[in-house]
Protein backbone atom coordinates (compact mmCIF):
# COMPACT_ATOMS: atom_id res chain seq x y z
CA UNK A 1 -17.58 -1.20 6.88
CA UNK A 2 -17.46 -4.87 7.90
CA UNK A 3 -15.05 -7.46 5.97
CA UNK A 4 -12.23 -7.31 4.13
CA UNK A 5 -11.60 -4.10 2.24
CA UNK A 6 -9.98 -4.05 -1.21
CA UNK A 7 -10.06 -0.89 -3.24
CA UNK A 8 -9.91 -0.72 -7.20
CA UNK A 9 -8.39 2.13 -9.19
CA UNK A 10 -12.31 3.42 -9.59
CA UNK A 11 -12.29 3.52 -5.86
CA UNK A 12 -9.41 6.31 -5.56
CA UNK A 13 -9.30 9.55 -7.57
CA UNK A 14 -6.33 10.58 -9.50
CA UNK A 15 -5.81 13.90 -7.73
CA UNK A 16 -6.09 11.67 -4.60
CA UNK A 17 -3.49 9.54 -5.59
CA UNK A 18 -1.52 12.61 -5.93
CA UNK A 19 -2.25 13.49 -2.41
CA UNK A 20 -1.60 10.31 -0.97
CA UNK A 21 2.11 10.40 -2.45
CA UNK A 22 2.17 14.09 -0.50
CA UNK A 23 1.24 13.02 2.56
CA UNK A 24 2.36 9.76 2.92
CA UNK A 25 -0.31 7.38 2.81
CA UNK A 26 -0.72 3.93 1.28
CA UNK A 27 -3.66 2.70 -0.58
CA UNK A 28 -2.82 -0.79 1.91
CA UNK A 29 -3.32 2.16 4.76
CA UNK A 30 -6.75 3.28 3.69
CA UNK A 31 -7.76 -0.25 3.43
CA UNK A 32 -6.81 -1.04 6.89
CA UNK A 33 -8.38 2.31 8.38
CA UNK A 34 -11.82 1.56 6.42
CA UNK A 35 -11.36 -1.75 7.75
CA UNK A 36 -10.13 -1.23 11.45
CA UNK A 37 -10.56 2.65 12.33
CA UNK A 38 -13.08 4.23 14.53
CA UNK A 39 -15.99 6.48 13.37
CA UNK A 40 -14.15 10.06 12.65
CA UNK A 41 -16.17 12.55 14.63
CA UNK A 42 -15.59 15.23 12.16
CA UNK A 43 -16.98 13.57 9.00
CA UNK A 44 -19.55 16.41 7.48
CA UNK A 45 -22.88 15.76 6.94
CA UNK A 46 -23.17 12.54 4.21
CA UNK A 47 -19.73 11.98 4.47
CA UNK A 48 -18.34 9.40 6.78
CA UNK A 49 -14.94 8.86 8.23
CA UNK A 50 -12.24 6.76 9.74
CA UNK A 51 -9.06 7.11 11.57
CA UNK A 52 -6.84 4.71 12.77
CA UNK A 53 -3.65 4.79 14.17
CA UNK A 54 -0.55 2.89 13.14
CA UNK A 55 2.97 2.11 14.81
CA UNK A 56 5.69 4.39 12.40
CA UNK A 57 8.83 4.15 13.84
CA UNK A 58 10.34 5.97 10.90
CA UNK A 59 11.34 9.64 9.68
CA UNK A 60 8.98 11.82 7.68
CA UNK A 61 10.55 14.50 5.81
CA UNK A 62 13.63 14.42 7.93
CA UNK A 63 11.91 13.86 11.75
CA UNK A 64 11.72 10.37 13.43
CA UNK A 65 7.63 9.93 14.72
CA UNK A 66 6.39 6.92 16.03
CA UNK A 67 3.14 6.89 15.17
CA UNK A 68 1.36 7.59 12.19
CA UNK A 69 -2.67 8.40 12.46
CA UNK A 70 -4.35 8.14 8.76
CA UNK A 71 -7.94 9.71 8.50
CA UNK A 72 -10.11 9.01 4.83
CA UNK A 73 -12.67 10.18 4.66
CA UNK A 74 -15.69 8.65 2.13
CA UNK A 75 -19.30 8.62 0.39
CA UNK A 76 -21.48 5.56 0.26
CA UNK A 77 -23.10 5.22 -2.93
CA UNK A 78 -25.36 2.26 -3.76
CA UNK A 79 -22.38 -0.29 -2.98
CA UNK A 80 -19.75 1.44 -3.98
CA UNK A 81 -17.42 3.28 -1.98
CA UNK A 82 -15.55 6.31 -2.98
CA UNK A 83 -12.49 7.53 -1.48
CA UNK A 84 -12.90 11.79 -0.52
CA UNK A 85 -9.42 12.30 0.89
CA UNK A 86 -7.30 10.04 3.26
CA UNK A 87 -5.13 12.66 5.64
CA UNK A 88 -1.98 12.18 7.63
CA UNK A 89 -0.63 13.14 10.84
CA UNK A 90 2.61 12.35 12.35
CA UNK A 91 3.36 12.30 15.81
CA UNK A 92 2.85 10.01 18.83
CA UNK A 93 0.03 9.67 21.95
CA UNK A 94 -2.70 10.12 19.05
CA UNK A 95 -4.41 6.58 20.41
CA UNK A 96 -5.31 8.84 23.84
CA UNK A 97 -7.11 11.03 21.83
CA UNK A 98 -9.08 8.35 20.03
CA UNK A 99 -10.55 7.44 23.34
């Protein structure tokens, strides 16, 4: 997805944004994975996906991490994009794993 990414309130589900709040992700973070994140190799068939990794540096539900790796995961229809699920993991050493 080449360019600048900027998501409307079409783009992301209610029941996502619910997620989101549960996991810890950003709409700001989605953006920047659809914009900067490699291909996720476990995107099912007409689905694709991105991950990307970011610096944390923070606590999540009471443990410091320093990394945080969001995954969404999306359709392509016509020219719009909509948002499946956008996934967290906490931890650090998750840009090896990308390689």
């Amino acid at each position: 997805m080449p360019g600048k990414i900027k998501l409307s309130d079409a783009n992301i589900h209610p029941h996502l944004r619910a997620r989101m709040l549960q996991r810890g992700v950003t709409k700001e973070e989605i953006e920047q994975t659809l914009e900067k994140g490699k291909d996720a190799k476990d995107a099912k068939l007409g689905t694709h996906g991105k991950v990307l990794v970011f610096l944390y540096n923070k606590y999540w539900e009471g443990k410091f991490y320093k990394q945080k790796e969001v995954t969404v995961y999306y359709k392509l229809i016509g020219d719009e994009t909509t948002i499946l699920t956008a996934k967290a993991r906490y931890g650090e050493c998750f840009e090896e794993a990308l390689k």
